[in-house]
PDB file of N, CA and C in Angstrom:
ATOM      1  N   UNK A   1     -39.165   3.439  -0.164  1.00  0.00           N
ATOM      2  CA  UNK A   1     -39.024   3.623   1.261  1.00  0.00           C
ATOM      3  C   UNK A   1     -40.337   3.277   1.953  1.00  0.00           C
ATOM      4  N   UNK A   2     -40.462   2.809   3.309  1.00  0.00           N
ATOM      5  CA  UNK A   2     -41.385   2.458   3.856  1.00  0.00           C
ATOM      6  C   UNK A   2     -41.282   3.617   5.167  1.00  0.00           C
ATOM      7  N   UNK A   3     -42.834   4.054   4.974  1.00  0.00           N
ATOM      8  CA  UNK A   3     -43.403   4.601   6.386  1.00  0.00           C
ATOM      9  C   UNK A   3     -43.609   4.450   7.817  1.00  0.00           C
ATOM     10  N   UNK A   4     -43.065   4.965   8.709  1.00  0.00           N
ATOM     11  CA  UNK A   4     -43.513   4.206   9.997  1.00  0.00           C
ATOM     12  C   UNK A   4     -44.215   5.112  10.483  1.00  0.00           C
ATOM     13  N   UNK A   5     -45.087   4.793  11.715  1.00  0.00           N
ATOM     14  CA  UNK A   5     -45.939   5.500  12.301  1.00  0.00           C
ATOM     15  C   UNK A   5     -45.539   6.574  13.050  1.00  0.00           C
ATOM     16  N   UNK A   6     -44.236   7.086  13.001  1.00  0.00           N
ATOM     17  CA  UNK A   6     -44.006   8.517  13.329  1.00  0.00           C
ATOM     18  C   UNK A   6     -43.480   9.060  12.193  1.00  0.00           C
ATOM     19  N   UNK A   7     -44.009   9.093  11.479  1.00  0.00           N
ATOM     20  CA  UNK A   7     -43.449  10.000   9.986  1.00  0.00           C
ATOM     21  C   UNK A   7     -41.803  10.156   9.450  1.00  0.00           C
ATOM     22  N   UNK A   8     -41.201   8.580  10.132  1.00  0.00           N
ATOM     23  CA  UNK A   8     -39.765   8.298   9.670  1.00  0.00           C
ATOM     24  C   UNK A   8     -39.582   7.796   8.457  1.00  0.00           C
ATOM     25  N   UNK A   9     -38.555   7.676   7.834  1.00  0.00           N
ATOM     26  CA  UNK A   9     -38.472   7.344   6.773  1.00  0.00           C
ATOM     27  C   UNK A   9     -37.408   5.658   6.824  1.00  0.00           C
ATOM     28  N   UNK A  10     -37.842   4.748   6.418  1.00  0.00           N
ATOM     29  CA  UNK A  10     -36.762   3.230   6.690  1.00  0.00           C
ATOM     30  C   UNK A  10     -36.154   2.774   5.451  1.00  0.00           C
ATOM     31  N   UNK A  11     -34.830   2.858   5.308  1.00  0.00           N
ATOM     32  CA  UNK A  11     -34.693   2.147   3.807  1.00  0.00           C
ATOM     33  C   UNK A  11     -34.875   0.438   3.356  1.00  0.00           C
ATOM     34  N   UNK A  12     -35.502  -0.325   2.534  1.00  0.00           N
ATOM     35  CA  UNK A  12     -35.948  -1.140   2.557  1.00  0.00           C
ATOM     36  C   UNK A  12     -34.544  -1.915   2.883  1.00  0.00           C
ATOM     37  N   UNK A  13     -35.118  -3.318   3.463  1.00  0.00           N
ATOM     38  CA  UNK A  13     -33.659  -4.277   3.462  1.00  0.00           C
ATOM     39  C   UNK A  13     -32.438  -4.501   2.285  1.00  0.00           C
ATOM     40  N   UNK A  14     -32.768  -4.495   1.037  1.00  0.00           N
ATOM     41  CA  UNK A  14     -32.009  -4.778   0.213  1.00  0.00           C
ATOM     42  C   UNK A  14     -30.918  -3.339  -0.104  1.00  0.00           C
ATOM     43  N   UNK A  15     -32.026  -2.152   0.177  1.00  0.00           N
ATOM     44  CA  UNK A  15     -31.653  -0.737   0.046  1.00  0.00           C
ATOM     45  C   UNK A  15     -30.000  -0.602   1.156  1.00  0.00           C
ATOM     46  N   UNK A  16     -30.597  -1.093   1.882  1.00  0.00           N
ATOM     47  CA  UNK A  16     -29.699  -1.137   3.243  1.00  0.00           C
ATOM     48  C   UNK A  16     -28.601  -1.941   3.308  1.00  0.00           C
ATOM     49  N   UNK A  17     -28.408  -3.133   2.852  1.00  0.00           N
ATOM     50  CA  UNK A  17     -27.859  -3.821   2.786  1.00  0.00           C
ATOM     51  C   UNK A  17     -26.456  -3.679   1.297  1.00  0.00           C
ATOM     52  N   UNK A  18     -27.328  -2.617   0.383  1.00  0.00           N
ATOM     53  CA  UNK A  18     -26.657  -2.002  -0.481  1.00  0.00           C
ATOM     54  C   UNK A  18     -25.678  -1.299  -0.646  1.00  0.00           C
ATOM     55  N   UNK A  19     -26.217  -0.342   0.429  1.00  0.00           N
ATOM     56  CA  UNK A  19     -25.520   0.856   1.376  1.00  0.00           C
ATOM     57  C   UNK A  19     -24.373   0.250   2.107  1.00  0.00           C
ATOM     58  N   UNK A  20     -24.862  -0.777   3.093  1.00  0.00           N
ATOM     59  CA  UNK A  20     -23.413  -1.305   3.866  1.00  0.00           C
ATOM     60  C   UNK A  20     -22.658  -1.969   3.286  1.00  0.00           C
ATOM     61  N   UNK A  21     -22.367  -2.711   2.053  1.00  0.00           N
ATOM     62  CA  UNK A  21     -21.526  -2.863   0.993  1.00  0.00           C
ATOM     63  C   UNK A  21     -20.721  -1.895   0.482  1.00  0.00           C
ATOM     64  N   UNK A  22     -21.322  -0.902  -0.061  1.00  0.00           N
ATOM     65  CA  UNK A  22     -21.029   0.250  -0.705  1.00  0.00           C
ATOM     66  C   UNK A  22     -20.043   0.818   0.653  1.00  0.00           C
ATOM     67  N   UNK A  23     -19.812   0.916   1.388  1.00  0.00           N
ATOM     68  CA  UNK A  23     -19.321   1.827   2.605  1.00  0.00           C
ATOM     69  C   UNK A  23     -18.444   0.830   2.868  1.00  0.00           C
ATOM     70  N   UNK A  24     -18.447  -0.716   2.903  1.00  0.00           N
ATOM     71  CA  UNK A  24     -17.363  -1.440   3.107  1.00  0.00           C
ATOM     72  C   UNK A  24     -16.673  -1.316   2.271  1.00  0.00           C
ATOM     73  N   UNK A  25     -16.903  -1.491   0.815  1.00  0.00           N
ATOM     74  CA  UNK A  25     -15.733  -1.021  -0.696  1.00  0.00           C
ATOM     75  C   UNK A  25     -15.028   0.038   0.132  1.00  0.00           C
ATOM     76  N   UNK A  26     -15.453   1.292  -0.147  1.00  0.00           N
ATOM     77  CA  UNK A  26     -14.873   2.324   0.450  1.00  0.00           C
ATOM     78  C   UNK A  26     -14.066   2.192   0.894  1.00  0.00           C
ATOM     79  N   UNK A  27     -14.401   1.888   2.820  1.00  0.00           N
ATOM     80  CA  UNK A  27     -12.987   1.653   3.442  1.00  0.00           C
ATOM     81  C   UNK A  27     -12.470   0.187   2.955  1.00  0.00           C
ATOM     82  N   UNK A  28     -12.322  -0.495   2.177  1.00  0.00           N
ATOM     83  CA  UNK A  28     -11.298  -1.661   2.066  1.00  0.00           C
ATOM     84  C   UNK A  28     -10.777  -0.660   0.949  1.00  0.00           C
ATOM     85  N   UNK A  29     -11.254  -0.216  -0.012  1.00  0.00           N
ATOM     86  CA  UNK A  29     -10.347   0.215  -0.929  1.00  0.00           C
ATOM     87  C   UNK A  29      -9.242   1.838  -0.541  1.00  0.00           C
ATOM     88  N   UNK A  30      -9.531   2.406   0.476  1.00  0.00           N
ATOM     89  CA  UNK A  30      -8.957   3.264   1.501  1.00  0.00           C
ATOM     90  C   UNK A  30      -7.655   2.706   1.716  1.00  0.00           C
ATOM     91  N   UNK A  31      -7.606   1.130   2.268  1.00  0.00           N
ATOM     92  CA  UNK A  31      -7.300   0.795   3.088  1.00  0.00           C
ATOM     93  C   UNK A  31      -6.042  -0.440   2.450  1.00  0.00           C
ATOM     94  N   UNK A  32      -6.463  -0.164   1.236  1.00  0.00           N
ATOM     95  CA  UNK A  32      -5.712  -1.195   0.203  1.00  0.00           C
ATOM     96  C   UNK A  32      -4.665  -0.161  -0.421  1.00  0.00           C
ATOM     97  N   UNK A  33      -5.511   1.019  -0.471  1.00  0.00           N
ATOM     98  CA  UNK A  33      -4.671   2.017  -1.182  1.00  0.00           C
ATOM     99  C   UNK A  33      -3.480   2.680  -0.019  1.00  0.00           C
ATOM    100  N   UNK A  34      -3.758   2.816   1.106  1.00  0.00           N
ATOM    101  CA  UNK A  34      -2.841   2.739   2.407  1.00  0.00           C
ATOM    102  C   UNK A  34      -1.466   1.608   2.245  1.00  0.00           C
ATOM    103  N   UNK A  35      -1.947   0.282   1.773  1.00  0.00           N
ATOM    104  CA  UNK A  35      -0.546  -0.485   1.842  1.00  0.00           C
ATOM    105  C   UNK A  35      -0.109  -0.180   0.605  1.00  0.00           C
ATOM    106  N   UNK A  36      -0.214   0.216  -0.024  1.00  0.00           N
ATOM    107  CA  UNK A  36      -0.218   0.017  -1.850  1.00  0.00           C
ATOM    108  C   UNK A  36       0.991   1.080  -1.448  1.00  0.00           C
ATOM    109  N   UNK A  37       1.039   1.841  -0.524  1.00  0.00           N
ATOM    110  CA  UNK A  37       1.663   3.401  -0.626  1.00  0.00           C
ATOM    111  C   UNK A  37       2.694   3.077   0.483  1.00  0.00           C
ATOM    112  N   UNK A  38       2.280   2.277   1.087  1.00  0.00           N
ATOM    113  CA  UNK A  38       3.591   1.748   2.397  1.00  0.00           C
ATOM    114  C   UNK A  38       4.640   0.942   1.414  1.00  0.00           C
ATOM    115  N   UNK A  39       3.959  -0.296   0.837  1.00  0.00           N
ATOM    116  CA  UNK A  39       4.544  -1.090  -0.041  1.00  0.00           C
ATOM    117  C   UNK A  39       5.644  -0.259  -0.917  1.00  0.00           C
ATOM    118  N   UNK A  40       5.261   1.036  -1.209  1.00  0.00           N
ATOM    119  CA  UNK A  40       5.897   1.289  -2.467  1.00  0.00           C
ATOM    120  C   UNK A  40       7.050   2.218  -1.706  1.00  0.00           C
ATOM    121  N   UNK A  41       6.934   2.928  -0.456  1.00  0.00           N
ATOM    122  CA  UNK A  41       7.924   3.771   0.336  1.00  0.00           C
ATOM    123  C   UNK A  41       9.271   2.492   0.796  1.00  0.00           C
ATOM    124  N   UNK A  42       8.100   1.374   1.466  1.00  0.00           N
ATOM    125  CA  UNK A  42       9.486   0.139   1.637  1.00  0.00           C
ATOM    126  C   UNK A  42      10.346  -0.414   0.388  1.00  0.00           C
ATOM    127  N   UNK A  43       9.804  -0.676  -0.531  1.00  0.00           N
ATOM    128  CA  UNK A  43      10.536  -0.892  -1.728  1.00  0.00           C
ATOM    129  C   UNK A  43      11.862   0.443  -2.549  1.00  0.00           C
ATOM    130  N   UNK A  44      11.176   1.731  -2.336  1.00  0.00           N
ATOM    131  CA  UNK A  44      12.040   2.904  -1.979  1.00  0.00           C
ATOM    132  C   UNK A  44      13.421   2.696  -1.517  1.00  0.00           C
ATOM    133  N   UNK A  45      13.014   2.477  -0.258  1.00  0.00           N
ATOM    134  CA  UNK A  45      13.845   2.916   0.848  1.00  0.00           C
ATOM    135  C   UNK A  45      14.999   1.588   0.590  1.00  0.00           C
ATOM    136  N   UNK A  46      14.186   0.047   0.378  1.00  0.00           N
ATOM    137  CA  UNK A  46      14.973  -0.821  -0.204  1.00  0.00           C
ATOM    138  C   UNK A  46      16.337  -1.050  -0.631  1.00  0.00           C
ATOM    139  N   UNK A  47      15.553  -0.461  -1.879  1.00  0.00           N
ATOM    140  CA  UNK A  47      16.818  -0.221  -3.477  1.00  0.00           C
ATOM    141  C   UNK A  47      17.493   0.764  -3.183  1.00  0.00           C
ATOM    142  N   UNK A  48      17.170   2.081  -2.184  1.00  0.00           N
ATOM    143  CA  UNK A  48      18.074   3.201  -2.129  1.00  0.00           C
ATOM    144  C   UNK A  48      19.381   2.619  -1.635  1.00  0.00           C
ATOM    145  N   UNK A  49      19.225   1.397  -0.630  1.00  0.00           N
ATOM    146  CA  UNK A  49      19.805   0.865   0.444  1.00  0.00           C
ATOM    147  C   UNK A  49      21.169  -0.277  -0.744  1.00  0.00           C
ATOM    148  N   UNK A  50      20.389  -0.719  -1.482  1.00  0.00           N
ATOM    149  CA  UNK A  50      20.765  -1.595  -2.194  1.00  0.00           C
ATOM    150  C   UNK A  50      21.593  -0.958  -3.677  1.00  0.00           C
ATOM    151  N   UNK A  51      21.518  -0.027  -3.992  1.00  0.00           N
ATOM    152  CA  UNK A  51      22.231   1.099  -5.040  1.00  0.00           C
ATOM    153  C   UNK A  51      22.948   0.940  -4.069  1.00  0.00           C
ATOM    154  N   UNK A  52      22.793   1.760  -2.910  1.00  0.00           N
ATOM    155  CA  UNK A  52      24.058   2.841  -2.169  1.00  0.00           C
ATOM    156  C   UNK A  52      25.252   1.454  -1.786  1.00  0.00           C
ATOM    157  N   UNK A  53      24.639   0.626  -1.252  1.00  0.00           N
ATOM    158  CA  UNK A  53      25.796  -0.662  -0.875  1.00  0.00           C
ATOM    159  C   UNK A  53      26.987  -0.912  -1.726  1.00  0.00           C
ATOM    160  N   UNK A  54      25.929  -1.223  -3.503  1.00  0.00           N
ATOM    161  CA  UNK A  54      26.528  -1.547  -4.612  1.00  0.00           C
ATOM    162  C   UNK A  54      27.263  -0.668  -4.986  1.00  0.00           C
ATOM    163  N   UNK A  55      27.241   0.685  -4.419  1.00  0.00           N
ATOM    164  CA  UNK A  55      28.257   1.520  -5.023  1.00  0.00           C
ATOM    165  C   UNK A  55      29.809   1.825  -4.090  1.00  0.00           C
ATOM    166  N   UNK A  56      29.152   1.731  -2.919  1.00  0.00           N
ATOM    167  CA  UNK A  56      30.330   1.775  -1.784  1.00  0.00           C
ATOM    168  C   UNK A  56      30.985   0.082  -2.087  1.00  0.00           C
ATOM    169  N   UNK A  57      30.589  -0.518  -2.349  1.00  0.00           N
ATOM    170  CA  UNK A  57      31.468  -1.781  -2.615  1.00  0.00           C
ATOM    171  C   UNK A  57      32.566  -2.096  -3.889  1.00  0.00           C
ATOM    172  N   UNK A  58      31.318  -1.204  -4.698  1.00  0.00           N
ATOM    173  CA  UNK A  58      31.979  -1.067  -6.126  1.00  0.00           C
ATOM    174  C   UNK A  58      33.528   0.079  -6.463  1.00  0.00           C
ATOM    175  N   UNK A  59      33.355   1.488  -5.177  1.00  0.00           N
ATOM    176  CA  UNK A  59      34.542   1.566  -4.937  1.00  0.00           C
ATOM    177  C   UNK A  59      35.544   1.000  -4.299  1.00  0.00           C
ATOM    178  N   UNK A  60      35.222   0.303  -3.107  1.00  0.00           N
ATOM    179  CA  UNK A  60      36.430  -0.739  -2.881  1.00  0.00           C
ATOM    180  C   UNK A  60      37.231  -1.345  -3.854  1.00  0.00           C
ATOM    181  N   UNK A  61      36.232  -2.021  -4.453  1.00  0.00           N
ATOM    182  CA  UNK A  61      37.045  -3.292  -5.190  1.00  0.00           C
ATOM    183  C   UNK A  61      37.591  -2.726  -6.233  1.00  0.00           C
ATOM    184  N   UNK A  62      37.304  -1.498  -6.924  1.00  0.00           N
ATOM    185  CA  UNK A  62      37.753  -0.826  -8.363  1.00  0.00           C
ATOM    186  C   UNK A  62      39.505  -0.459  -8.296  1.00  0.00           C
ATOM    187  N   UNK A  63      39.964  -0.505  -6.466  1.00  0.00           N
ATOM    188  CA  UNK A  63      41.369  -0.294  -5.943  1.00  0.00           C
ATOM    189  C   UNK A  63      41.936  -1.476  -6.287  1.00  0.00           C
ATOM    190  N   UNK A  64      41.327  -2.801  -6.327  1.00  0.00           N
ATOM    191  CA  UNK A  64      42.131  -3.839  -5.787  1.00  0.00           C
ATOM    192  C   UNK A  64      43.113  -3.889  -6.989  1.00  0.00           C
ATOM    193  N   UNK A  65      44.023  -4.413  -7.068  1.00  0.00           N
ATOM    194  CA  UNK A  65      44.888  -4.872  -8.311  1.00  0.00           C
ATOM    195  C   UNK A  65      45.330  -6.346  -8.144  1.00  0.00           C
ATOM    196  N   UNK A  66      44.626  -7.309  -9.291  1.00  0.00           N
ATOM    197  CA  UNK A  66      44.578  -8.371  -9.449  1.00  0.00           C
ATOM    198  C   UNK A  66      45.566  -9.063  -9.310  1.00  0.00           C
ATOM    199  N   UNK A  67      46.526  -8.091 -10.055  1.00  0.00           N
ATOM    200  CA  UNK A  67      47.721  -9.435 -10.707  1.00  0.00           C
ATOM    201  C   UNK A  67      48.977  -9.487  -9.608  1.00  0.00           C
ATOM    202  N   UNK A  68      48.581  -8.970  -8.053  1.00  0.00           N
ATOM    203  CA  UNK A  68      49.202  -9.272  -6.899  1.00  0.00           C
ATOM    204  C   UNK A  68      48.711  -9.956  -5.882  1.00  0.00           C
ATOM    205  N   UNK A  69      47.551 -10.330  -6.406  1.00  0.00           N
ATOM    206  CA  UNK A  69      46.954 -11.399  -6.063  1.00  0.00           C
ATOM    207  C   UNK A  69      47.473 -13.030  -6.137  1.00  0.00           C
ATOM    208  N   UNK A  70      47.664 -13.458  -5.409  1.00  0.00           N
ATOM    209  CA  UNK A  70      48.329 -15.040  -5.507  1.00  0.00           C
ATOM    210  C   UNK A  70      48.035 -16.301  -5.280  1.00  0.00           C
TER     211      UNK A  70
END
């Protein structure tokens, strides 16, 4: 650390520059982990959508009887 003439304390440039890296990781990885968790509620909500269809369809058609078909 370097001294200044009022008894502050300065972290050197590289020190500093260390630091604001370190604090950008942070929030990007915050912020990655935010979609990671949206991503995975939309994919959820998706397939719930996509089961439930396949099953309401799958009772329809389980009525039909083929061989009056023409």
């Amino acid at each position: 650390m370097i001294e200044n003439s009022d008894n502050t304390y300065y972290l050197k440039s590289n020190e500093r520059i260390i630091s604001f890296y370190i604090d950008q990781f942070k929030d990007s990885s915050f912020h990655i982990r935010h979609l990671e968790n949206l991503r995975a509620t939309y994919l959820a909500f998706f397939f719930t959508v996509v089961f439930g269809s396949l099953t309401a369809i799958t009772n329809l058609v389980k009525d039909i009887n083929l061989e009056n078909i023409s």
